[in-house]
ModelCIF file with pLDDT and N, C-alpha, C, O atoms, coordinates in Angstrom:
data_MODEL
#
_entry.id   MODEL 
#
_entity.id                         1 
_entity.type                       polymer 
_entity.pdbx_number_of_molecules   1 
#
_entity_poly.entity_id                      1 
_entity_poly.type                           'polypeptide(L)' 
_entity_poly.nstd_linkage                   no 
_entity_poly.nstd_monomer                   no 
_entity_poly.pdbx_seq_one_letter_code       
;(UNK)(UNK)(UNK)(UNK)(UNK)(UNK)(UNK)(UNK)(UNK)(UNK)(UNK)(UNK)(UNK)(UNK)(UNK)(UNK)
(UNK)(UNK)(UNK)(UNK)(UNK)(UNK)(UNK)(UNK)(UNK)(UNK)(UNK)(UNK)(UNK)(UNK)(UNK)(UNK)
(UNK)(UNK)(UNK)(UNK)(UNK)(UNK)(UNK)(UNK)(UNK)(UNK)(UNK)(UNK)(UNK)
;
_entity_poly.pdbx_seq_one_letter_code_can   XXXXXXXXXXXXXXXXXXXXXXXXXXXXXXXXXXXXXXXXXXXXX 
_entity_poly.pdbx_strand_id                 A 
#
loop_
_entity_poly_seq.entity_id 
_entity_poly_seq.num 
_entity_poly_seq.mon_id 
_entity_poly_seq.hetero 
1 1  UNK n 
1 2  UNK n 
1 3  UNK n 
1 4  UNK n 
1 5  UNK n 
1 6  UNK n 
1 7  UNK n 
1 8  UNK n 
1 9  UNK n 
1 10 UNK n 
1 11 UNK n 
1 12 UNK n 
1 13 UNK n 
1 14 UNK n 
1 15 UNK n 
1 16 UNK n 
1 17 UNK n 
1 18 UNK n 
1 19 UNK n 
1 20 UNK n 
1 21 UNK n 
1 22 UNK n 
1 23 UNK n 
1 24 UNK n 
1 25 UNK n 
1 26 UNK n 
1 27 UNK n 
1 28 UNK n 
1 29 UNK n 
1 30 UNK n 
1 31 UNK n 
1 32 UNK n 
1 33 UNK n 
1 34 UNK n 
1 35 UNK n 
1 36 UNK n 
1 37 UNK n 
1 38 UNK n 
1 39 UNK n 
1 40 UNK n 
1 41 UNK n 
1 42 UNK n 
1 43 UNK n 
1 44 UNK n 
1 45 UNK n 
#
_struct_asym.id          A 
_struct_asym.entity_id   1 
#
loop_
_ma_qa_metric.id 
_ma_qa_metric.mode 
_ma_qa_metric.name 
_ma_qa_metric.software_group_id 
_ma_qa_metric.type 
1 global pLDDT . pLDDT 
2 local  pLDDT . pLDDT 
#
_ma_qa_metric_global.metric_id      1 
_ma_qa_metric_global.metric_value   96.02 
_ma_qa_metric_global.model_id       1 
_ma_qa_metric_global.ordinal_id     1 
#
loop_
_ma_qa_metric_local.label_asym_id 
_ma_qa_metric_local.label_comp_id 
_ma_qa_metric_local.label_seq_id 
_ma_qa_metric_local.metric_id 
_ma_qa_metric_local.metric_value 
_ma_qa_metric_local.model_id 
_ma_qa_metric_local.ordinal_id 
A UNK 1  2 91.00 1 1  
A UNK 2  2 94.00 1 2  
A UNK 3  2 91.00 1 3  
A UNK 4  2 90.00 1 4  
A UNK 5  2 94.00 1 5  
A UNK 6  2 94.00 1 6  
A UNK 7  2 91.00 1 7  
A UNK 8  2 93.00 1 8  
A UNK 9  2 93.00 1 9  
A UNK 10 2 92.00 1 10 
A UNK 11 2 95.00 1 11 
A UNK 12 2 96.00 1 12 
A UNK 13 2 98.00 1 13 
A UNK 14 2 98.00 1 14 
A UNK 15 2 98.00 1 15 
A UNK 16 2 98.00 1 16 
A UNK 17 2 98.00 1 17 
A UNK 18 2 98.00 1 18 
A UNK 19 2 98.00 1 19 
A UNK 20 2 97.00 1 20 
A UNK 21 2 97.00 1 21 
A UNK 22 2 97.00 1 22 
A UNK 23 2 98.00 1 23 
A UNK 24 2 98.00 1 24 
A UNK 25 2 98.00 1 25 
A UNK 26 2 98.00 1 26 
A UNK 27 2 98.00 1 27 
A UNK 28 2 98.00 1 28 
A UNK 29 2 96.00 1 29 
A UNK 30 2 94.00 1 30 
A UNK 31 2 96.00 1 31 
A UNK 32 2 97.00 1 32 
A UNK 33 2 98.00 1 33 
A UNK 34 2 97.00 1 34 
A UNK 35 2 98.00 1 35 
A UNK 36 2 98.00 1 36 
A UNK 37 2 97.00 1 37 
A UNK 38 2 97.00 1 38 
A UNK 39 2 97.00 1 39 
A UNK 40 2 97.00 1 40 
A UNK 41 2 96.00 1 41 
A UNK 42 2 94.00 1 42 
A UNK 43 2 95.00 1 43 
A UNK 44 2 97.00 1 44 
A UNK 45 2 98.00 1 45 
#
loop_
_atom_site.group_PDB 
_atom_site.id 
_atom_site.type_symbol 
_atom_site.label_atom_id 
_atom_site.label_alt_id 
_atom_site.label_comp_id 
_atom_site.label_asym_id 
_atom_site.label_entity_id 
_atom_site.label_seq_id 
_atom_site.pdbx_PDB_ins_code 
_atom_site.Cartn_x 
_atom_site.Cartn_y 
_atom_site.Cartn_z 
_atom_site.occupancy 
_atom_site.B_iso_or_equiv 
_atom_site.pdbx_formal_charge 
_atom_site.auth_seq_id 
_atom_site.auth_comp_id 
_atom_site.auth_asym_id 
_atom_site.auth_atom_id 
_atom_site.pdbx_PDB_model_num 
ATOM 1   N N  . UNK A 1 1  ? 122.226 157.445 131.366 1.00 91.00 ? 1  UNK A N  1 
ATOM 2   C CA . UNK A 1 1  ? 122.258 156.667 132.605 1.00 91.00 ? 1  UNK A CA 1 
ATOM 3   C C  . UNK A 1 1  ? 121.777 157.490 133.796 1.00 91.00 ? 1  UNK A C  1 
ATOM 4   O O  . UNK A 1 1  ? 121.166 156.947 134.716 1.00 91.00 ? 1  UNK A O  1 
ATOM 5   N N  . UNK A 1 2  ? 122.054 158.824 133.786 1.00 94.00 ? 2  UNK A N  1 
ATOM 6   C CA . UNK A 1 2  ? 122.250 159.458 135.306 1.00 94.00 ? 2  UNK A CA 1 
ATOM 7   C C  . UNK A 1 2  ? 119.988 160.100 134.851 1.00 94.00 ? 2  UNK A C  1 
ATOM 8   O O  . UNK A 1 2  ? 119.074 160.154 135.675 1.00 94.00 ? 2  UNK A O  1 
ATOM 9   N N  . UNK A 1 3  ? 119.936 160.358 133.649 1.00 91.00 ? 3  UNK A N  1 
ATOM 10  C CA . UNK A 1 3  ? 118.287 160.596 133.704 1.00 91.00 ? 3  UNK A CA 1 
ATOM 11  C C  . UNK A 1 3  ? 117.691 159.893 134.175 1.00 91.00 ? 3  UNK A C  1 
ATOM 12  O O  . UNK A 1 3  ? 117.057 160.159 135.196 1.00 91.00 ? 3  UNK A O  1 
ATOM 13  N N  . UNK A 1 4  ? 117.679 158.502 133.478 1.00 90.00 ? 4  UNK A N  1 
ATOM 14  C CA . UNK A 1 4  ? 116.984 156.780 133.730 1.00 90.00 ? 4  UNK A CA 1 
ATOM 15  C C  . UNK A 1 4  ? 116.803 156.911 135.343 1.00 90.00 ? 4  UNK A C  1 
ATOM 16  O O  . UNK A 1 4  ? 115.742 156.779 135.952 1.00 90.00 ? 4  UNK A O  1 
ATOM 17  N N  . UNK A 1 5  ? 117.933 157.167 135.829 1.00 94.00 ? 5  UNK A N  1 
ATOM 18  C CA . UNK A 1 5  ? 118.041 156.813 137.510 1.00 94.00 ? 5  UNK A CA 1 
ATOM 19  C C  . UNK A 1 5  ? 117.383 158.231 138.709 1.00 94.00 ? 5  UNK A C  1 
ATOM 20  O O  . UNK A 1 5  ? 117.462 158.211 139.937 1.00 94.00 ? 5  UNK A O  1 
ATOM 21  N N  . UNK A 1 6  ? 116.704 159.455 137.748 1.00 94.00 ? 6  UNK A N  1 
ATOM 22  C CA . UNK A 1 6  ? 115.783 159.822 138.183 1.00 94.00 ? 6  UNK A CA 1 
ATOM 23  C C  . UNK A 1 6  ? 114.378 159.760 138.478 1.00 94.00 ? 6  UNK A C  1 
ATOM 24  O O  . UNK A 1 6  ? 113.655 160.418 139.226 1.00 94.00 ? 6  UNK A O  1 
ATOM 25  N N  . UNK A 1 7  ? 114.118 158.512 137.463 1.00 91.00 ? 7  UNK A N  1 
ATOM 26  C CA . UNK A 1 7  ? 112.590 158.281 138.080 1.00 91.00 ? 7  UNK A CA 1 
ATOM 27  C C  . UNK A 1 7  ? 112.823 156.409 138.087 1.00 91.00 ? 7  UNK A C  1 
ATOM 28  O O  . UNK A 1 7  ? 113.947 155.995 137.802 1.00 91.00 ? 7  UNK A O  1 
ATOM 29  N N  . UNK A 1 8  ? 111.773 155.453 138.403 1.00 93.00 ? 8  UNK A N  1 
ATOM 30  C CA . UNK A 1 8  ? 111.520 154.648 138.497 1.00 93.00 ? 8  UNK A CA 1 
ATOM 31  C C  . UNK A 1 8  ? 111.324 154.046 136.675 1.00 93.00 ? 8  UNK A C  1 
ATOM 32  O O  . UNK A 1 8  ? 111.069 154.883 135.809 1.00 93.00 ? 8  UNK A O  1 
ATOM 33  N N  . UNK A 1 9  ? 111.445 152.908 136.397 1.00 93.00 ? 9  UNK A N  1 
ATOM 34  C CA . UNK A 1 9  ? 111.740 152.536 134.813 1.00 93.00 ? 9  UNK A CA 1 
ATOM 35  C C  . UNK A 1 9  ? 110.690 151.143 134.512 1.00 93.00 ? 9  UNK A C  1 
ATOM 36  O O  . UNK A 1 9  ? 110.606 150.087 135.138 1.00 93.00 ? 9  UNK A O  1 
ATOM 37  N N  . UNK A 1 10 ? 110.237 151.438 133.767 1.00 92.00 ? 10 UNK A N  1 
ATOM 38  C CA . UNK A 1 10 ? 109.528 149.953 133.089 1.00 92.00 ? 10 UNK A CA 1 
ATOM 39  C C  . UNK A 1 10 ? 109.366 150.092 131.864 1.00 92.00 ? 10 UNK A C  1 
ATOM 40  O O  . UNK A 1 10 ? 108.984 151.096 131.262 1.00 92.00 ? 10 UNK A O  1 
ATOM 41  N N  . UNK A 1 11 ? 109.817 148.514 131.237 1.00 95.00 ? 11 UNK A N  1 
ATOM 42  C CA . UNK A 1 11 ? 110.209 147.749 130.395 1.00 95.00 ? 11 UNK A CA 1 
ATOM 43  C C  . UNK A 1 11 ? 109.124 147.518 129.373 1.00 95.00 ? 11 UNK A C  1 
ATOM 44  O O  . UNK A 1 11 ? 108.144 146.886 129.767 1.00 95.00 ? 11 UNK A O  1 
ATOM 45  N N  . UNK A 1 12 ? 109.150 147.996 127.930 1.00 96.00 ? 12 UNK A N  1 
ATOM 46  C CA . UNK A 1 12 ? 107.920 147.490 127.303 1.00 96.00 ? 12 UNK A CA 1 
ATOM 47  C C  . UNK A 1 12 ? 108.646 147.206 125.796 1.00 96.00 ? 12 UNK A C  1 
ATOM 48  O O  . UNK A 1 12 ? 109.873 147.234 125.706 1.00 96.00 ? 12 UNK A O  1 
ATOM 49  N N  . UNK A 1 13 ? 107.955 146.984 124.850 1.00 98.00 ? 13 UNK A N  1 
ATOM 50  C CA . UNK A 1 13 ? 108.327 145.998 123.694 1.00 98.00 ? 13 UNK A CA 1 
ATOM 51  C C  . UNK A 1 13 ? 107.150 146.328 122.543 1.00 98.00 ? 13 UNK A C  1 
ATOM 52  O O  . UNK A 1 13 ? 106.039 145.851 122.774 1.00 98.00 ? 13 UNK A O  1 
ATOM 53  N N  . UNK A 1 14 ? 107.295 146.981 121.527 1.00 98.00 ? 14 UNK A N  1 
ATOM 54  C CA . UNK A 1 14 ? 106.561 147.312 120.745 1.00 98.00 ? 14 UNK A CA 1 
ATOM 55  C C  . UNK A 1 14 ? 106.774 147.387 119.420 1.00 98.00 ? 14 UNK A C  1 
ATOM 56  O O  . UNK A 1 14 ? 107.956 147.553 119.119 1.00 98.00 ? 14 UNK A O  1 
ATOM 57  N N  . UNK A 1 15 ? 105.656 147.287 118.126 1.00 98.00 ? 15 UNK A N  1 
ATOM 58  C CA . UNK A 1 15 ? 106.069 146.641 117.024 1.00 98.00 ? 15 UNK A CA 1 
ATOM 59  C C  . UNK A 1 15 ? 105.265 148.337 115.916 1.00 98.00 ? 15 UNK A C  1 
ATOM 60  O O  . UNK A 1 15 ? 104.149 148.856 115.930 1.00 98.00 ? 15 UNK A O  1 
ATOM 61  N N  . UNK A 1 16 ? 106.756 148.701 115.006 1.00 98.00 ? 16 UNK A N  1 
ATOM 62  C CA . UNK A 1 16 ? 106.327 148.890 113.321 1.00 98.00 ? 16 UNK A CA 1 
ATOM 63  C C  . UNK A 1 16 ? 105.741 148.230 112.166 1.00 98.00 ? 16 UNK A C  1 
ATOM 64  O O  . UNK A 1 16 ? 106.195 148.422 111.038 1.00 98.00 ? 16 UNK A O  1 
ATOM 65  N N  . UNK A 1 17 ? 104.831 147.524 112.374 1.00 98.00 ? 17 UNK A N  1 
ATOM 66  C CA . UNK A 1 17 ? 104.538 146.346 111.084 1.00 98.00 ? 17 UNK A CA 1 
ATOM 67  C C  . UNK A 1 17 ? 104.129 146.758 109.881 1.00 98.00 ? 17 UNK A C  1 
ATOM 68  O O  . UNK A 1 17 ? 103.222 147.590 109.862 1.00 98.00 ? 17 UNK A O  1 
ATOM 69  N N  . UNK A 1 18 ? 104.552 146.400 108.927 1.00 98.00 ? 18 UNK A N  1 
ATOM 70  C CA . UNK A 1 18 ? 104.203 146.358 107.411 1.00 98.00 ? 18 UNK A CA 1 
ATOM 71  C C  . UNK A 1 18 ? 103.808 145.254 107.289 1.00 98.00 ? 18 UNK A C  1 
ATOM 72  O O  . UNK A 1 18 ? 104.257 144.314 107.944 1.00 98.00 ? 18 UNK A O  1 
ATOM 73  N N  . UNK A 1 19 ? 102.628 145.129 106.176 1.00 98.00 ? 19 UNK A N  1 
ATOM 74  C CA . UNK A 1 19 ? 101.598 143.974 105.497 1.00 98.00 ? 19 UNK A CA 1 
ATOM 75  C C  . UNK A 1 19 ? 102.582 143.916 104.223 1.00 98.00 ? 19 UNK A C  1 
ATOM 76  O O  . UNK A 1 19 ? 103.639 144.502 103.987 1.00 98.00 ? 19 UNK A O  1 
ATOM 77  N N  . UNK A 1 20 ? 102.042 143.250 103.704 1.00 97.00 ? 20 UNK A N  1 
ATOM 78  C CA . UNK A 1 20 ? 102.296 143.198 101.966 1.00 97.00 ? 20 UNK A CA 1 
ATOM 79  C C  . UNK A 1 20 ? 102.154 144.034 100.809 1.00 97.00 ? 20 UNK A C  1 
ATOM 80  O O  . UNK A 1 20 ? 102.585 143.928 99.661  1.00 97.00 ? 20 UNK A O  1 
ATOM 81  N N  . UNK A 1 21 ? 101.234 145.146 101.563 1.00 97.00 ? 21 UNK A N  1 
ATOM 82  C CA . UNK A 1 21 ? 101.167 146.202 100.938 1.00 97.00 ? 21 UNK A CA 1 
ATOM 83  C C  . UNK A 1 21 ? 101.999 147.134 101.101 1.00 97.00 ? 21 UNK A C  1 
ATOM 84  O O  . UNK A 1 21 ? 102.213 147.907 100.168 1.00 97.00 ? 21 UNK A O  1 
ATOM 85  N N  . UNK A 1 22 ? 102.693 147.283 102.391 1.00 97.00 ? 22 UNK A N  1 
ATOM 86  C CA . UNK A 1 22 ? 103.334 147.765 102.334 1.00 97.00 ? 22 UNK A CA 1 
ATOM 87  C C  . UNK A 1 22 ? 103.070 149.013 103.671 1.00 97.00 ? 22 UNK A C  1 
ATOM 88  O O  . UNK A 1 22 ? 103.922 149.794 104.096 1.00 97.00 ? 22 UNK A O  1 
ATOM 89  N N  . UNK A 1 23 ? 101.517 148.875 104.161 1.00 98.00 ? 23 UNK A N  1 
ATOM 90  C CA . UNK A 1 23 ? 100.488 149.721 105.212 1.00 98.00 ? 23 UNK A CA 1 
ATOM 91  C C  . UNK A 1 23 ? 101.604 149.441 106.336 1.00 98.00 ? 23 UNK A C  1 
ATOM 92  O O  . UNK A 1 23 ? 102.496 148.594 106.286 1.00 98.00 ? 23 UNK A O  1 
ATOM 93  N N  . UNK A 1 24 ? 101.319 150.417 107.423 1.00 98.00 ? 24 UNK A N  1 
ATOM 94  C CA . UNK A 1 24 ? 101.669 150.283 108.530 1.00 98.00 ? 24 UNK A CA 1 
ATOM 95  C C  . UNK A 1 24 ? 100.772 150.233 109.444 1.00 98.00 ? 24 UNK A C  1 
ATOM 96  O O  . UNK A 1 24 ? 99.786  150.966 109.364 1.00 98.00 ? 24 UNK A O  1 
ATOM 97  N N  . UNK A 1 25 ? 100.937 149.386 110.456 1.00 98.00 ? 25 UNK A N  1 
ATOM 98  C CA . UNK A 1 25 ? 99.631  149.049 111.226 1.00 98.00 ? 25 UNK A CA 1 
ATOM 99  C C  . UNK A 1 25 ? 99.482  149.981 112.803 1.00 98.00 ? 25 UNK A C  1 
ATOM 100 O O  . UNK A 1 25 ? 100.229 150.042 113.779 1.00 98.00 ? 25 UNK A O  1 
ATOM 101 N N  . UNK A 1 26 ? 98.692  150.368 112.615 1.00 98.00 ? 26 UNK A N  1 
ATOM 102 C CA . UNK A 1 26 ? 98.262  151.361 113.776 1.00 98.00 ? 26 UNK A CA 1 
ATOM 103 C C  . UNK A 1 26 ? 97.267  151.078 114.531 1.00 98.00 ? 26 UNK A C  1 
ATOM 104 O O  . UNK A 1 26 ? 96.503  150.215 114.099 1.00 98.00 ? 26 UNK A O  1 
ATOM 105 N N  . UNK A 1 27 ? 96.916  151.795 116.077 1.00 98.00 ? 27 UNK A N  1 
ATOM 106 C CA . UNK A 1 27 ? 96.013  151.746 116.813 1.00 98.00 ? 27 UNK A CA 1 
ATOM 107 C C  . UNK A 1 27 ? 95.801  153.051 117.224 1.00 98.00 ? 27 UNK A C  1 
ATOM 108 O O  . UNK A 1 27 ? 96.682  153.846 117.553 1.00 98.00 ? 27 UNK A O  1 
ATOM 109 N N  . UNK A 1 28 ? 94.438  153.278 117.193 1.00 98.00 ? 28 UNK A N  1 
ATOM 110 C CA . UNK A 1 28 ? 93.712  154.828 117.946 1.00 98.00 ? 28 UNK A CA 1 
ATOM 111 C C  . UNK A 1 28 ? 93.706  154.558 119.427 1.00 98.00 ? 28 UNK A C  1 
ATOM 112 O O  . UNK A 1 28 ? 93.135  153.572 119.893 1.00 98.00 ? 28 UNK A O  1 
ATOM 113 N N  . UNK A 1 29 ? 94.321  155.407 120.133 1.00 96.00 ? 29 UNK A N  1 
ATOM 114 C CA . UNK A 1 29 ? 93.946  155.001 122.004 1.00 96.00 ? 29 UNK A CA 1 
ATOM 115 C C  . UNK A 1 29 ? 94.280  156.091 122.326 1.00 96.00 ? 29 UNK A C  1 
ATOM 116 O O  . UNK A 1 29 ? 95.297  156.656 121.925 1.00 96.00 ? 29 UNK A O  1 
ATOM 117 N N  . UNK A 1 30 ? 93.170  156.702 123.380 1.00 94.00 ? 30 UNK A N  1 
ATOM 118 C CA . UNK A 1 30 ? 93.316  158.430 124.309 1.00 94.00 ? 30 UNK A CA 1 
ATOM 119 C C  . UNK A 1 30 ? 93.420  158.843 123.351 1.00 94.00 ? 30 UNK A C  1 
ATOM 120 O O  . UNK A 1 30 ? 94.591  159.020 123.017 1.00 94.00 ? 30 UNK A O  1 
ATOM 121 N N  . UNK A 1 31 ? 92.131  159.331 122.126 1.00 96.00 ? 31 UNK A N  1 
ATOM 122 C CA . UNK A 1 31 ? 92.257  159.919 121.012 1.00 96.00 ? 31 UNK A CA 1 
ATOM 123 C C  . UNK A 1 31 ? 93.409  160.092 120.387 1.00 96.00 ? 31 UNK A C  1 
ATOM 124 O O  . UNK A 1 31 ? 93.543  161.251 119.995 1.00 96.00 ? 31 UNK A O  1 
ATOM 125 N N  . UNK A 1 32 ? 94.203  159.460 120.166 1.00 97.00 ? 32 UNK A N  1 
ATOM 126 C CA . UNK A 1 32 ? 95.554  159.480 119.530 1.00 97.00 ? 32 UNK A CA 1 
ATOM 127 C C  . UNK A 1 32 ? 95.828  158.503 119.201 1.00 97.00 ? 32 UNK A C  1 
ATOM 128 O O  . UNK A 1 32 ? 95.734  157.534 119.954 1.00 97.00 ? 32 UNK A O  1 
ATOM 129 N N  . UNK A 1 33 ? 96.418  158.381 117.523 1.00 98.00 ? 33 UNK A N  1 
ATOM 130 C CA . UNK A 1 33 ? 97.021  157.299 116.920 1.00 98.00 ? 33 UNK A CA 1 
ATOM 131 C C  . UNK A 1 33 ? 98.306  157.156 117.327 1.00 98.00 ? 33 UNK A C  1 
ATOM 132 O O  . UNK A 1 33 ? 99.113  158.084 117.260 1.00 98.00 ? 33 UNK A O  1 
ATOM 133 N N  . UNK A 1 34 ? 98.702  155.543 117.948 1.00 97.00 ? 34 UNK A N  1 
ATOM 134 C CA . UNK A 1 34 ? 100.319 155.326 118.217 1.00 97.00 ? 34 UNK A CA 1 
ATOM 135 C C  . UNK A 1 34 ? 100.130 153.626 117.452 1.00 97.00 ? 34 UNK A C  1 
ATOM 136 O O  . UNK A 1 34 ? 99.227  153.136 116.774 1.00 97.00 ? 34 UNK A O  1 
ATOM 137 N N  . UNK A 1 35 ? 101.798 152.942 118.088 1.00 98.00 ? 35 UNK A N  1 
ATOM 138 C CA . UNK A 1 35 ? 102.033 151.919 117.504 1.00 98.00 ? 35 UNK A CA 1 
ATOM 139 C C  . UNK A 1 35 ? 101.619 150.753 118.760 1.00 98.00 ? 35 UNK A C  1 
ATOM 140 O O  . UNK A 1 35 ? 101.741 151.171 119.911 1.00 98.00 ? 35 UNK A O  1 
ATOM 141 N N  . UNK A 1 36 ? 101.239 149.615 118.613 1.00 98.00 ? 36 UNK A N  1 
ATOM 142 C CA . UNK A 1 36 ? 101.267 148.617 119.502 1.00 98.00 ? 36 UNK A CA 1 
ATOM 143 C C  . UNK A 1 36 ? 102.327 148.361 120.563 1.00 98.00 ? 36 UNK A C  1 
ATOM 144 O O  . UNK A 1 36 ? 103.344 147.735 120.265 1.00 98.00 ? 36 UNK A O  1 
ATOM 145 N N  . UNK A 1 37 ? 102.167 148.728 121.533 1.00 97.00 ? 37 UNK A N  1 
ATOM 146 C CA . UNK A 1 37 ? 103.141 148.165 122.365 1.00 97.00 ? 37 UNK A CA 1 
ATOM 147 C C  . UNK A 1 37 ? 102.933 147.734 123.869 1.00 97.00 ? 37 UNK A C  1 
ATOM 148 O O  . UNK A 1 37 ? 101.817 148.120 124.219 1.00 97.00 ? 37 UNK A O  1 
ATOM 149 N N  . UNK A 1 38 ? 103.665 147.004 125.006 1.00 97.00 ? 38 UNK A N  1 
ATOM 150 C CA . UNK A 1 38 ? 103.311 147.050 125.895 1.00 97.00 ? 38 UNK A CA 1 
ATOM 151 C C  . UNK A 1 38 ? 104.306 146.731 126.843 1.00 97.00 ? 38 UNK A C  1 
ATOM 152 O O  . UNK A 1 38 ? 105.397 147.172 126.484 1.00 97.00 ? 38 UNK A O  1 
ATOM 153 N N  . UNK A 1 39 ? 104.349 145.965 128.214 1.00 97.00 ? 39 UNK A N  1 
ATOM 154 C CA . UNK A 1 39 ? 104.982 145.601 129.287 1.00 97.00 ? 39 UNK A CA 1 
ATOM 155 C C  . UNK A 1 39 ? 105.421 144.331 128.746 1.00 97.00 ? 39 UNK A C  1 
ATOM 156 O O  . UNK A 1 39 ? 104.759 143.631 127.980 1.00 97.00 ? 39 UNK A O  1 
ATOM 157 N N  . UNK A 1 40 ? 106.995 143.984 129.349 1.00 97.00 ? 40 UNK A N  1 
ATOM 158 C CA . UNK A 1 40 ? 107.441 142.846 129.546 1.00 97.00 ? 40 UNK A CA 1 
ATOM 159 C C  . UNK A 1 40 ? 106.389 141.857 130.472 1.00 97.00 ? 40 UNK A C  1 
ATOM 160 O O  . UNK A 1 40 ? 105.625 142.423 131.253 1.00 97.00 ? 40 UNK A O  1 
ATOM 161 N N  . UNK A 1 41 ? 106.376 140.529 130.373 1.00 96.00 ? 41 UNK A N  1 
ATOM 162 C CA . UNK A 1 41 ? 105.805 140.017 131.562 1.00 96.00 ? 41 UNK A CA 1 
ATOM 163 C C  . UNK A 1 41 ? 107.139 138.613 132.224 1.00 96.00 ? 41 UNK A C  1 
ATOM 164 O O  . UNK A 1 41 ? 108.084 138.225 131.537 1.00 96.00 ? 41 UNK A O  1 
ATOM 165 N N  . UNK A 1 42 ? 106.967 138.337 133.011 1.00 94.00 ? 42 UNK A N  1 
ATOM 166 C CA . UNK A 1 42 ? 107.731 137.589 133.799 1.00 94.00 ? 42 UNK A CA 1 
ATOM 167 C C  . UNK A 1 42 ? 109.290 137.943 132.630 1.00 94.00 ? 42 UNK A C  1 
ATOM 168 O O  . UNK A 1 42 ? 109.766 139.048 132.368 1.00 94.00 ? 42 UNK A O  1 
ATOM 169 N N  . UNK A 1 43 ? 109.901 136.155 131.988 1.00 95.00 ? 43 UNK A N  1 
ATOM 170 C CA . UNK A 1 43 ? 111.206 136.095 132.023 1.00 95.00 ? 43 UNK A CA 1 
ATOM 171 C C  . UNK A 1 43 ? 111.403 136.669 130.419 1.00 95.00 ? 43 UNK A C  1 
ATOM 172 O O  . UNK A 1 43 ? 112.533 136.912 129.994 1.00 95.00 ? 43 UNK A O  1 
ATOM 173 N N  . UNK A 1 44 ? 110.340 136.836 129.687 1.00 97.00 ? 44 UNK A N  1 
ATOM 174 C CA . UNK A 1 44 ? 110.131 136.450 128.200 1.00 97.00 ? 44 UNK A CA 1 
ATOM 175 C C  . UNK A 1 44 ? 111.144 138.142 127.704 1.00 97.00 ? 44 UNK A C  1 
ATOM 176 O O  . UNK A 1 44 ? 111.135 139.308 128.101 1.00 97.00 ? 44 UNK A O  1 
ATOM 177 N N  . UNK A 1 45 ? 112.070 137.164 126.412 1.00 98.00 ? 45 UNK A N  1 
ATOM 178 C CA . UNK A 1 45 ? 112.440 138.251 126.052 1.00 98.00 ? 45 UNK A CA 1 
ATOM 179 C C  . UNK A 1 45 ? 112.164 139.778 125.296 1.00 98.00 ? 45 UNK A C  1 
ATOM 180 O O  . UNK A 1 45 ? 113.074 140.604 125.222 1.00 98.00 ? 45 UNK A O  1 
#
């Protein structure tokens, strides 16, 4: 609680997915592989 309230905070929502195979799905961005994710927008949970 007392870290969080050292800087300013935003909200994002991001996914681990497995196919049927069983792969995990990835994206390359700023030469680096991470997972999909992003910003809340308006009320959506």
């Amino acid at each position: 609680k007392k870290f969080l309230k050292k800087l300013p905070n935003v909200i994002a929502g991001g996914g681990k997915v497995y196919n049927d195979k069983g792969n995990i799905l990835f994206i390359y961005r700023n030469d680096k592989w991470d997972l999909p994710k992003g910003k809340v927008e308006g009320n959506e949970s």
